[in-house]
C-alpha atoms as a PDB file:
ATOM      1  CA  UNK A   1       0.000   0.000   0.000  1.00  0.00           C
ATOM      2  CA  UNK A   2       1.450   3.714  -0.716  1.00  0.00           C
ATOM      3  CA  UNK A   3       2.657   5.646   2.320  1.00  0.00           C
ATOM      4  CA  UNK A   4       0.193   8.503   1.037  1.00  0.00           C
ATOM      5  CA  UNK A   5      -3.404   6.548   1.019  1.00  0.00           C
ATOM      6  CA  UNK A   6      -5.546   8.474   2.538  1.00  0.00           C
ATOM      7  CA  UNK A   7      -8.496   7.494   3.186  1.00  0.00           C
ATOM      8  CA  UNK A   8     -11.698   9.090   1.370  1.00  0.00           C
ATOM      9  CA  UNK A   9      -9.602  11.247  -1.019  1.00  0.00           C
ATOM     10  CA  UNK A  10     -11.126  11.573  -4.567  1.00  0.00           C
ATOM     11  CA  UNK A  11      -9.465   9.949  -8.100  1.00  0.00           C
ATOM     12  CA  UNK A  12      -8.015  13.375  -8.551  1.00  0.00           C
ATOM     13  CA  UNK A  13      -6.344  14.262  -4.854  1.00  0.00           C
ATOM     14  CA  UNK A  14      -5.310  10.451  -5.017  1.00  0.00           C
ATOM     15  CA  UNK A  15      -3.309  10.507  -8.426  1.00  0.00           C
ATOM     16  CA  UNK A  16      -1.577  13.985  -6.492  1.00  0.00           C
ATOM     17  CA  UNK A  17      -0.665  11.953  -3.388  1.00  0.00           C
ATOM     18  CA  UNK A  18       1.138   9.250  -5.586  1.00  0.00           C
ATOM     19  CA  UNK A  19       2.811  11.653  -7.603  1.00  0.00           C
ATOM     20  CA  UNK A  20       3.655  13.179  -4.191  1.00  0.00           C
ATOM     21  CA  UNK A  21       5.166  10.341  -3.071  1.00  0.00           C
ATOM     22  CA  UNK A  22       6.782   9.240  -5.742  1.00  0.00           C
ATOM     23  CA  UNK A  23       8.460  13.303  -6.032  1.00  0.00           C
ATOM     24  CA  UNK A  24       9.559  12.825  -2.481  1.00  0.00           C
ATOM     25  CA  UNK A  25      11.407   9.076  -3.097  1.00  0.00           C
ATOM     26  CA  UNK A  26      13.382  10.385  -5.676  1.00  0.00           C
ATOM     27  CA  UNK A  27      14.832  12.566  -3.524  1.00  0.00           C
ATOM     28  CA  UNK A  28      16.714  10.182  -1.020  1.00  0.00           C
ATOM     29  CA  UNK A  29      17.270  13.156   1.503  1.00  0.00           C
ATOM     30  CA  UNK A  30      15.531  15.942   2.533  1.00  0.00           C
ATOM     31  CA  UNK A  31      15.590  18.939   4.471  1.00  0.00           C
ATOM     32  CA  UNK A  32      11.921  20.982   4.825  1.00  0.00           C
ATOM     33  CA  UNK A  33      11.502  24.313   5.401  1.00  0.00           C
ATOM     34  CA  UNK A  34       9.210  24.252   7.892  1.00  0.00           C
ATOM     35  CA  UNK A  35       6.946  27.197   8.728  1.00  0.00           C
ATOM     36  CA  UNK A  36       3.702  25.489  10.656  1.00  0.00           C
ATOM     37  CA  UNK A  37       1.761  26.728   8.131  1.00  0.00           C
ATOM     38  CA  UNK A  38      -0.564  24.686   6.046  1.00  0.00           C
ATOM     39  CA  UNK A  39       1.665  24.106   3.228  1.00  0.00           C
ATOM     40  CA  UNK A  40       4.826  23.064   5.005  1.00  0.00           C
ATOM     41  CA  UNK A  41       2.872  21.275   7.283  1.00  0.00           C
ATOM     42  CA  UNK A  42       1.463  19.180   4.744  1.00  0.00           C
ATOM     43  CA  UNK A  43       4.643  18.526   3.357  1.00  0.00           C
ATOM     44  CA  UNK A  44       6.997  17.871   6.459  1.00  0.00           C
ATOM     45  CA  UNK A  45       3.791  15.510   6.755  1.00  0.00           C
ATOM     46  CA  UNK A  46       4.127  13.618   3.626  1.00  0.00           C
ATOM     47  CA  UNK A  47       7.675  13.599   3.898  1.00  0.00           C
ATOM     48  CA  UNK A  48       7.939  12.278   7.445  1.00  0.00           C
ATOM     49  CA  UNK A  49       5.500   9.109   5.966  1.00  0.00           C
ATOM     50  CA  UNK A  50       7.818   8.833   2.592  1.00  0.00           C
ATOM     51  CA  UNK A  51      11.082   9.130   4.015  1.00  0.00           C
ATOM     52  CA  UNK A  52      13.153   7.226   6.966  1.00  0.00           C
ATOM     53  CA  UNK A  53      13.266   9.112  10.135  1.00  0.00           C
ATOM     54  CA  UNK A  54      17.232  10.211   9.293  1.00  0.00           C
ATOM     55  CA  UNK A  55      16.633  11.208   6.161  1.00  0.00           C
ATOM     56  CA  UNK A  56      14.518  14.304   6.835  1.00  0.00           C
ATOM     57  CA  UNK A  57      14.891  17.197   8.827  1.00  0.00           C
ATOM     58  CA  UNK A  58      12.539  19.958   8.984  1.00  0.00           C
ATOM     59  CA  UNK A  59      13.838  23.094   9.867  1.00  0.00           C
ATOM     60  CA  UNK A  60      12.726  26.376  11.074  1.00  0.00           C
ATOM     61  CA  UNK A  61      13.981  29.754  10.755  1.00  0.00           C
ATOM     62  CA  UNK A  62      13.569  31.992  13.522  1.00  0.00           C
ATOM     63  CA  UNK A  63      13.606  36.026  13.015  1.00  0.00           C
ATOM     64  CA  UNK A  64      11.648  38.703  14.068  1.00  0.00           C
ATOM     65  CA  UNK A  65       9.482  38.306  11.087  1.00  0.00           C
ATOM     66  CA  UNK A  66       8.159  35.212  12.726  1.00  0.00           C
ATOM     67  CA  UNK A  67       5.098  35.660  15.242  1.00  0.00           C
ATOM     68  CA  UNK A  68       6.510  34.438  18.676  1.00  0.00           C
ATOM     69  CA  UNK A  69       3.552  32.313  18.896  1.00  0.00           C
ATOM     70  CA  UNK A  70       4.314  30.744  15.670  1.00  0.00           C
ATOM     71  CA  UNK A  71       7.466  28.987  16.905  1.00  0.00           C
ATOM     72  CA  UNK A  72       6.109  27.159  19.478  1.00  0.00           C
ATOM     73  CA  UNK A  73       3.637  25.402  17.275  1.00  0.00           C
ATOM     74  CA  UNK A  74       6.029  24.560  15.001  1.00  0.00           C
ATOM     75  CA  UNK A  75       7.382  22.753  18.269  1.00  0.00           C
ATOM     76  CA  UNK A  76       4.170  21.221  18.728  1.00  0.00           C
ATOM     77  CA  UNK A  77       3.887  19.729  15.579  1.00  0.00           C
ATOM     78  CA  UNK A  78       7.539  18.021  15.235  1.00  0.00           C
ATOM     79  CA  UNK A  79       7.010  16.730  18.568  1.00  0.00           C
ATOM     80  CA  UNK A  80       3.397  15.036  17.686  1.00  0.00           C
ATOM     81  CA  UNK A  81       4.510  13.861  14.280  1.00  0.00           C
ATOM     82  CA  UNK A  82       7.857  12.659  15.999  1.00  0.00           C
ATOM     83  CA  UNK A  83      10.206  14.239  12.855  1.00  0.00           C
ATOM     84  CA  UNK A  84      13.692  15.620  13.594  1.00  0.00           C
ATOM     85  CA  UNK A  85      13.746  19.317  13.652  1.00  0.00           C
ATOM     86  CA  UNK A  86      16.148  22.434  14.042  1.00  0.00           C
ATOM     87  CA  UNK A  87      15.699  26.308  14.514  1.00  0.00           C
ATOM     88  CA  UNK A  88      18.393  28.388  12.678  1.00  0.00           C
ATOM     89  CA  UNK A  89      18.639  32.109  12.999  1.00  0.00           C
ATOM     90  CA  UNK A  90      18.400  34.084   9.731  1.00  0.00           C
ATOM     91  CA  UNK A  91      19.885  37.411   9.511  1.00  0.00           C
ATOM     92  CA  UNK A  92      17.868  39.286   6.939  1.00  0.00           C
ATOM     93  CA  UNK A  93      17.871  42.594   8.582  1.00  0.00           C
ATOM     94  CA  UNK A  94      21.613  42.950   8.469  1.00  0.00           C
ATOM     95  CA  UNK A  95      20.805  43.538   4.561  1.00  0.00           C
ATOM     96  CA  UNK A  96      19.843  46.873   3.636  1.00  0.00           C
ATOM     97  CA  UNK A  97      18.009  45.486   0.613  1.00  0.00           C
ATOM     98  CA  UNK A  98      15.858  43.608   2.634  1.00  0.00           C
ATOM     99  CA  UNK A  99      15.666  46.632   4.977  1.00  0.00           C
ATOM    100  CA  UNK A 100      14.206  49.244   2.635  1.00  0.00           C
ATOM    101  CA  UNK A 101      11.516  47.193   1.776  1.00  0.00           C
ATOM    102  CA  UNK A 102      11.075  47.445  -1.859  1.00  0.00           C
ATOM    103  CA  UNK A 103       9.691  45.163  -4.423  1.00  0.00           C
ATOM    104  CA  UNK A 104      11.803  42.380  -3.955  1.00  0.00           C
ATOM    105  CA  UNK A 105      12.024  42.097  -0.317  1.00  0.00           C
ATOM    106  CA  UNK A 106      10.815  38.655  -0.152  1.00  0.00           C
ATOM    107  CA  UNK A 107      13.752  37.662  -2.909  1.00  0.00           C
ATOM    108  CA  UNK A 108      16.123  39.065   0.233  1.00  0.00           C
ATOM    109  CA  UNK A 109      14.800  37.067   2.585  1.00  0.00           C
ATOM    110  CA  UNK A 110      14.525  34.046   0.996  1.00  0.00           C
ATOM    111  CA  UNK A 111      17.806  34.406  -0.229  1.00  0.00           C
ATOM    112  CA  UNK A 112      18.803  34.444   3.244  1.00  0.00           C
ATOM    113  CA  UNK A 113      17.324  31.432   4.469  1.00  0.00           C
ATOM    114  CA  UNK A 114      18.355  28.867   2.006  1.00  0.00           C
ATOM    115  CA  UNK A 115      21.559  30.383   2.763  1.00  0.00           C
ATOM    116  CA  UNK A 116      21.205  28.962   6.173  1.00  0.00           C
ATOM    117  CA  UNK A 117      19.449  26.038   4.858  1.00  0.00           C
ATOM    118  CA  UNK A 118      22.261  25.024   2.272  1.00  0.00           C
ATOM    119  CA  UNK A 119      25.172  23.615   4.871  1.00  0.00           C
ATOM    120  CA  UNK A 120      22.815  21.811   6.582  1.00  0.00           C
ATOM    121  CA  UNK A 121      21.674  20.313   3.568  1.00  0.00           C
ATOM    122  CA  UNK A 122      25.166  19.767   2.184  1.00  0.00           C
ATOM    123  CA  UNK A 123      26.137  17.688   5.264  1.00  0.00           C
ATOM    124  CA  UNK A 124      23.027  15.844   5.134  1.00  0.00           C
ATOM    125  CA  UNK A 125      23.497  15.293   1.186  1.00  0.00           C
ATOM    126  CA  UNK A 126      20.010  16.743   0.758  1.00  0.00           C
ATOM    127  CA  UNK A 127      17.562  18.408  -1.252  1.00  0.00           C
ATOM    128  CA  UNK A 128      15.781  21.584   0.257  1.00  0.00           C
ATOM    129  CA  UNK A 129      12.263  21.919   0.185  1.00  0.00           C
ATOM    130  CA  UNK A 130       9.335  24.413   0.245  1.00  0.00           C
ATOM    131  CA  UNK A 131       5.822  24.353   0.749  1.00  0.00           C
ATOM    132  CA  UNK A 132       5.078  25.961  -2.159  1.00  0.00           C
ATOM    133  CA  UNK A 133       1.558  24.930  -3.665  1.00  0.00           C
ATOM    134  CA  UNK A 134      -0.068  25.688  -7.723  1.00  0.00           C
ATOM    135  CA  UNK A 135      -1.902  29.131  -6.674  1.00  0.00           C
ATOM    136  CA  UNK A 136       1.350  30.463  -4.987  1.00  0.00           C
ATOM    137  CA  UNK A 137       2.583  30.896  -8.706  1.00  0.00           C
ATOM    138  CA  UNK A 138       0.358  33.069 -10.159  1.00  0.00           C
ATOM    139  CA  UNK A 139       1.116  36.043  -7.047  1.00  0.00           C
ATOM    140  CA  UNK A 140       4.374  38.193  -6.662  1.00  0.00           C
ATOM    141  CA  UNK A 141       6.520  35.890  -5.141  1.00  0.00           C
ATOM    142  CA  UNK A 142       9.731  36.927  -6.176  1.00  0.00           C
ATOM    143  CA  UNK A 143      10.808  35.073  -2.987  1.00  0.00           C
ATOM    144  CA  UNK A 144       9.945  31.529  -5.011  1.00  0.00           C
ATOM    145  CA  UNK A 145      13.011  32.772  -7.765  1.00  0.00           C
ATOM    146  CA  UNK A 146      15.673  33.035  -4.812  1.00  0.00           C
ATOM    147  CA  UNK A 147      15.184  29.940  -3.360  1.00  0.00           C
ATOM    148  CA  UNK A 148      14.651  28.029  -6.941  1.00  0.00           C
ATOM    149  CA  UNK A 149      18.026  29.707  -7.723  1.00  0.00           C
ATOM    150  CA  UNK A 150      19.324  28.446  -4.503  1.00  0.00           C
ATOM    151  CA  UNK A 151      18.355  25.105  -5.714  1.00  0.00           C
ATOM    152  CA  UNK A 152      15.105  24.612  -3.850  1.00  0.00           C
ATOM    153  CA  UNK A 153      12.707  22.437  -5.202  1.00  0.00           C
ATOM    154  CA  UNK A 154       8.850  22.922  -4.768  1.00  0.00           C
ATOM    155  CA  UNK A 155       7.191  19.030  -4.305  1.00  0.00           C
ATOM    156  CA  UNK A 156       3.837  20.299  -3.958  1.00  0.00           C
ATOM    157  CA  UNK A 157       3.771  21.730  -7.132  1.00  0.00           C
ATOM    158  CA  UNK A 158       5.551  19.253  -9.071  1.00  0.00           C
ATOM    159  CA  UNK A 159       2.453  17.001  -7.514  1.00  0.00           C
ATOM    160  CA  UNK A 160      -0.058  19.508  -8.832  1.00  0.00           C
ATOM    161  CA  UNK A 161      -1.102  20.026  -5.761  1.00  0.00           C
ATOM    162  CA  UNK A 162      -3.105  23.594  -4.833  1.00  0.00           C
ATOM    163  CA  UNK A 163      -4.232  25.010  -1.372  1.00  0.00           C
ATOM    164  CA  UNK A 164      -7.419  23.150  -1.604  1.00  0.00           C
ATOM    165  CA  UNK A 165      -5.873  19.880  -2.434  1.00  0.00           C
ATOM    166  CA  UNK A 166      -3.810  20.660   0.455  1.00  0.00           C
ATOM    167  CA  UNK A 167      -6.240  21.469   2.892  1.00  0.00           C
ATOM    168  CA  UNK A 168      -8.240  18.765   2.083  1.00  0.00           C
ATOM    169  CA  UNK A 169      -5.779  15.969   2.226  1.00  0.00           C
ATOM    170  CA  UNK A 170      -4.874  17.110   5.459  1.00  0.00           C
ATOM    171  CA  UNK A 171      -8.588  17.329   6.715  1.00  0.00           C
ATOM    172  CA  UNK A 172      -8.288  13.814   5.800  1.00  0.00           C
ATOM    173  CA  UNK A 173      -5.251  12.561   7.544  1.00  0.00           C
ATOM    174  CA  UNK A 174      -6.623  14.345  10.699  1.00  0.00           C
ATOM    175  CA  UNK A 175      -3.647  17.632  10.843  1.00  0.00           C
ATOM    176  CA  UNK A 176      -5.148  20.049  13.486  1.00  0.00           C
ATOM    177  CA  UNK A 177      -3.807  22.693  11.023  1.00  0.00           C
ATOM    178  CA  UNK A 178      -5.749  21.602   7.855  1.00  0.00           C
ATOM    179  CA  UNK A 179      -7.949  24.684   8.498  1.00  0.00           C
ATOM    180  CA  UNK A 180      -5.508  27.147   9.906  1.00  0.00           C
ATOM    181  CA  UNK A 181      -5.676  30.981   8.482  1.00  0.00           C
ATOM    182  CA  UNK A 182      -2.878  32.269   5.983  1.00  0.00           C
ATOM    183  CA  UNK A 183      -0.204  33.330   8.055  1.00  0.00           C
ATOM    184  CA  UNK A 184       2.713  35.403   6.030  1.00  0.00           C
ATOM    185  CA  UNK A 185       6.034  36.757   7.459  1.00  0.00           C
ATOM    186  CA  UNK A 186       4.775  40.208   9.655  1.00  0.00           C
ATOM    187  CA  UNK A 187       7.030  42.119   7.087  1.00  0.00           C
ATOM    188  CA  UNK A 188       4.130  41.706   4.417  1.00  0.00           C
ATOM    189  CA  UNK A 189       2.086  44.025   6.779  1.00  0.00           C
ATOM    190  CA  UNK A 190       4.735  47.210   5.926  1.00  0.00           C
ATOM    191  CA  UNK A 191       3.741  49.136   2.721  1.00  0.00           C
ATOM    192  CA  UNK A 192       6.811  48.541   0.201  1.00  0.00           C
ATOM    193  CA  UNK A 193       8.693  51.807   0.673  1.00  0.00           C
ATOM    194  CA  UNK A 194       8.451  51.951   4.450  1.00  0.00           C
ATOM    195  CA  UNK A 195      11.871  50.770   5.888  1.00  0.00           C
ATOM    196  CA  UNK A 196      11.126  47.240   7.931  1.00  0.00           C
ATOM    197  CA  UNK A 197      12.086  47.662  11.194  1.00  0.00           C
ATOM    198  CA  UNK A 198      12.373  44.771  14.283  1.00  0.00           C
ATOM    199  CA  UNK A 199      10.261  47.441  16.542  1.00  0.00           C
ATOM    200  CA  UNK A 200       7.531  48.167  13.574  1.00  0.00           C
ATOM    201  CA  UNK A 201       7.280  44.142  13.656  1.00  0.00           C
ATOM    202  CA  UNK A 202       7.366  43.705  17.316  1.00  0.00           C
ATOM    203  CA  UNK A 203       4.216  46.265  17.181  1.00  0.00           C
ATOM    204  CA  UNK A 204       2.636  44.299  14.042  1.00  0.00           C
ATOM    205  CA  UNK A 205       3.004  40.988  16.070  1.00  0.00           C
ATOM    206  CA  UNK A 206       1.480  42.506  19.554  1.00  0.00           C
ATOM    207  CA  UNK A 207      -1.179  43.852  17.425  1.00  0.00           C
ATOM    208  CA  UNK A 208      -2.094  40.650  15.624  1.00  0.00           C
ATOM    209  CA  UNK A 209      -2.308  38.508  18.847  1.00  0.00           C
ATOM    210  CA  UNK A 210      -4.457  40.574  20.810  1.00  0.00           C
ATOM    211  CA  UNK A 211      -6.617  40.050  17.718  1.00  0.00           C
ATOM    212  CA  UNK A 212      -6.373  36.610  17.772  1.00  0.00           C
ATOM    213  CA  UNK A 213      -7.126  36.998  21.593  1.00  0.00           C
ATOM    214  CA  UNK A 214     -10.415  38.755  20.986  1.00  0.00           C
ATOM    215  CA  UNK A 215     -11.994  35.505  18.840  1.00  0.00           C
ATOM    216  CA  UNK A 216     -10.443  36.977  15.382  1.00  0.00           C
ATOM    217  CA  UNK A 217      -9.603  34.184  12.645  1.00  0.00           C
ATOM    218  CA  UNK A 218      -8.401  36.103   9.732  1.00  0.00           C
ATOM    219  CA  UNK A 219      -6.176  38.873  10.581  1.00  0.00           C
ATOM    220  CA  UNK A 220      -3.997  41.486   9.785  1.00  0.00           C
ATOM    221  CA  UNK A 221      -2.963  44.957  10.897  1.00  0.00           C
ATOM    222  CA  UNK A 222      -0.949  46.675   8.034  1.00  0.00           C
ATOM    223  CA  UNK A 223       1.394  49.415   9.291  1.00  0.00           C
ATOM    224  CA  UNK A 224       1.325  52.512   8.184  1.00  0.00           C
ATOM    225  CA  UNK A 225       3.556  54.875  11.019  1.00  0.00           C
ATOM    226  CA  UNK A 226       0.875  55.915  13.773  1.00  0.00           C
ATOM    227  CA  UNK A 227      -1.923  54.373  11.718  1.00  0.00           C
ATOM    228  CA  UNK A 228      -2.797  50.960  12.095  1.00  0.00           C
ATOM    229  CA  UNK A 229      -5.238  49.700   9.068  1.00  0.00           C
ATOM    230  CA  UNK A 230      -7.287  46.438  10.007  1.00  0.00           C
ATOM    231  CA  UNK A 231      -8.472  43.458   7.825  1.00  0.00           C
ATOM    232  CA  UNK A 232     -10.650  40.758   8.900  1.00  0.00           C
ATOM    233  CA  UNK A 233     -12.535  38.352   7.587  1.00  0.00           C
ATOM    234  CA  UNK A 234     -15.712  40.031   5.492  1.00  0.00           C
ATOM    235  CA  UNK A 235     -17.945  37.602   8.396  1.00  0.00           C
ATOM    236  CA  UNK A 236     -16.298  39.428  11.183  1.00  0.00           C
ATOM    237  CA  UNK A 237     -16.487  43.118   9.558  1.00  0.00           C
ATOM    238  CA  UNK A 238     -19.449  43.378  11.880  1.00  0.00           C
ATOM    239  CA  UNK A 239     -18.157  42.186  15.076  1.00  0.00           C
ATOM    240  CA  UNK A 240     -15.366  44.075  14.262  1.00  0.00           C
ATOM    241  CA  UNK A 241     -17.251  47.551  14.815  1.00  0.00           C
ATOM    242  CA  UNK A 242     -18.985  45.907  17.758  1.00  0.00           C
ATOM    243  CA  UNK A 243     -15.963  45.450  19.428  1.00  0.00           C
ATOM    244  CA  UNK A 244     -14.416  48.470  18.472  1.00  0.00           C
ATOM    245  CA  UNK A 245     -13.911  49.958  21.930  1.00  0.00           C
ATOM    246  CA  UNK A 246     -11.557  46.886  23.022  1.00  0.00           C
ATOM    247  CA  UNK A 247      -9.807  46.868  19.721  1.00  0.00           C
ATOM    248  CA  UNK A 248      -8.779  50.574  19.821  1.00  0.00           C
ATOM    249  CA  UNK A 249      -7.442  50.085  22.987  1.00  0.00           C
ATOM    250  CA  UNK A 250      -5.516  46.838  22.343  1.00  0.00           C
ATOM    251  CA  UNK A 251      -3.590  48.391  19.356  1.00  0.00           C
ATOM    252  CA  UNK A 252      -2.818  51.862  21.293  1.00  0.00           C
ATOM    253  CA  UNK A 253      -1.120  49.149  23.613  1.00  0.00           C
ATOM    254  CA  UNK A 254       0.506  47.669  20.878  1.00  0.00           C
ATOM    255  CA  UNK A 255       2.336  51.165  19.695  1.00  0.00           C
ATOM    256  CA  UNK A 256      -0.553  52.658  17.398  1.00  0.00           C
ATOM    257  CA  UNK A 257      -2.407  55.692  17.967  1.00  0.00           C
ATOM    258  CA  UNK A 258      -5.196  55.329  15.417  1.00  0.00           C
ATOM    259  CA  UNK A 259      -6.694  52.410  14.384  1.00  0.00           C
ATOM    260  CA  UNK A 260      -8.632  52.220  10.978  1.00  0.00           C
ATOM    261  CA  UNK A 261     -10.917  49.122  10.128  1.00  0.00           C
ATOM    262  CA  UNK A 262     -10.325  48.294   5.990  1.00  0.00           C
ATOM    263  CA  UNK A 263     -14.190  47.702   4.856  1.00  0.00           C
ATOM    264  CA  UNK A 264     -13.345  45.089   2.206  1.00  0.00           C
ATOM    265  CA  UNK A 265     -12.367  42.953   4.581  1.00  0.00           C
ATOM    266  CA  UNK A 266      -9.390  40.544   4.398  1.00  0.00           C
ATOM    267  CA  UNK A 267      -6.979  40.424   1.337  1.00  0.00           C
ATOM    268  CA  UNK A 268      -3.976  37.923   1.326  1.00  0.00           C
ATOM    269  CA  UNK A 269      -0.912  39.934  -0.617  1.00  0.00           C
ATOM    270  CA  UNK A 270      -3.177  43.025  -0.153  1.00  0.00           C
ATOM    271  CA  UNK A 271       0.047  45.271  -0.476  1.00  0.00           C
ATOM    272  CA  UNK A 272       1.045  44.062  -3.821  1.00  0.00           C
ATOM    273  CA  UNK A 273      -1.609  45.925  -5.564  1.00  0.00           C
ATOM    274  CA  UNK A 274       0.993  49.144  -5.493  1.00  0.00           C
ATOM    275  CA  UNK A 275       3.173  46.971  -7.781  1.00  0.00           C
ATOM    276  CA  UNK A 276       0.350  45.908  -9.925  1.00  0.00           C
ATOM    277  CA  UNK A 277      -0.374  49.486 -10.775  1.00  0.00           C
ATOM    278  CA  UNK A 278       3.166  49.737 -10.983  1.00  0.00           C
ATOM    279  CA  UNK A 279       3.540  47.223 -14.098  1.00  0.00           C
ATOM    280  CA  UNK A 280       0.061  48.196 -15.780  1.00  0.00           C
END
């Protein structure tokens, strides 16, 4: 029986998990870029089934892009799913480039962490991976160049596999995080142009939890100096002005001293559209 049967999936989501597995044997070796999010999830997932136990190692970089929370669910799940696992520090804002926040930040910090990812994958005679799925292609990702030119490969994709498929199969193999909310770096929240700063994320990341804390799924709080602009999901717009009281004064504790609520709701890559116009 394939390592990747899973029980209930569809003709199509089934041909993607052989494919899947068949991707991930070739490789021999692997080390995961592991994020907790649903895509790398997945795929330290699938890998951890395909692979021998010291083959793979999924590894985390930790930086003050990364939501404190976020670490120690990545914890969480290596423990549960019993797969070796390693934090390395990336060092992104020692690069100005990355700094000053233009277009291609994201090609800066990826560039960074397969730099940190490469020796360990050299010593392990491994192939790097990322969680990269079919509808991450089509957005301004400039981030997915660096790390293919680092020599990154994207299984998921090669597997046809999208966020749906993803999701799915791991609704179906029982992940707790098959439903979790996007969660990007907290540098997407800075408008391209405004320097990135570890205090302007430390704010961001406050921000975001006391959110979170208040029953809010989807979330962000885009930075914009004094002003703090708010998306939620359009089904919490509502609750959002009914609460409006506690979340003014959660994000005045946070480091803001207005708060704005964005009426159209939750956009993932919502800052891109400046570089949309841009190329028009």
């Amino acid at each position: 029986m394939s390592q990747l049967t899973i029980e209930g999936a569809g003709q199509e989501l089934t041909v993607r998990l052989s494919t899947l597995e068949r991707v991930l044997s070739s490789y021999g070796k692997a080390v995961v870029a592991f994020s907790g999010g649903v895509d790398s999830s997945f795929l330290a997932w699938s890998a951890g089934r395909v692979l021998s136990r010291d083959s793979l190692l999924c590894v985390t970089a930790d930086s003050p892009s990364l939501a404190s929370s976020e670490l120690q669910e990545c914890k969480s799940l290596m423990d549960n799913w019993n797969l070796e696992w390693q934090v390395v520090l990336t060092r992104e804002f020692e690069n100005e480039e990355y700094v000053k926040n233009d277009g291609n930040r994201c090609f800066h910090c990826k560039t960074e962490l397969i730099s940190a990812l490469q020796p360990l994958a050299s010593d392990f005679g491994a192939t790097i991976l990322l969680g990269v799925n079919t509808d991450d292609l089509g957005e301004h990702r400039p981030g997915q160049q660096a790390a293919l030119n680092g020599g990154a490969k994207f299984p998921l994709v090669e597997s046809g596999f999208s966020k749906r498929d993803v999701r799915n199969a791991s609704k179906l193999v029982g992940l707790s995080i098959w439903d979790k909310p996007a969660q990007a770096c907290l540098a997407s929240r800075v408008p391209y142009g405004t320097p990135v700063t570890i205090n302007v994320l430390r704010n961001i990341g406050l921000a975001e939890a006391e959110l979170r804390n208040l029953g809010f799924r989807d979330v962000r709080v885009r930075y914009y100096g004094e002003t703090a602009r708010i998306e939620v999901g359009e089904d919490e717009l509502s609750r959002a002005v009914e609460f409006r009281h506690k979340i003014v004064s959660c994000l005045k504790k946070s480091g803001f001293d207005y708060v704005t609520l964005d009426l159209e709701g939750f956009k993932s890559g919502n800052l891109n559209r400046v570089l949309r116009k841009i190329h028009q």
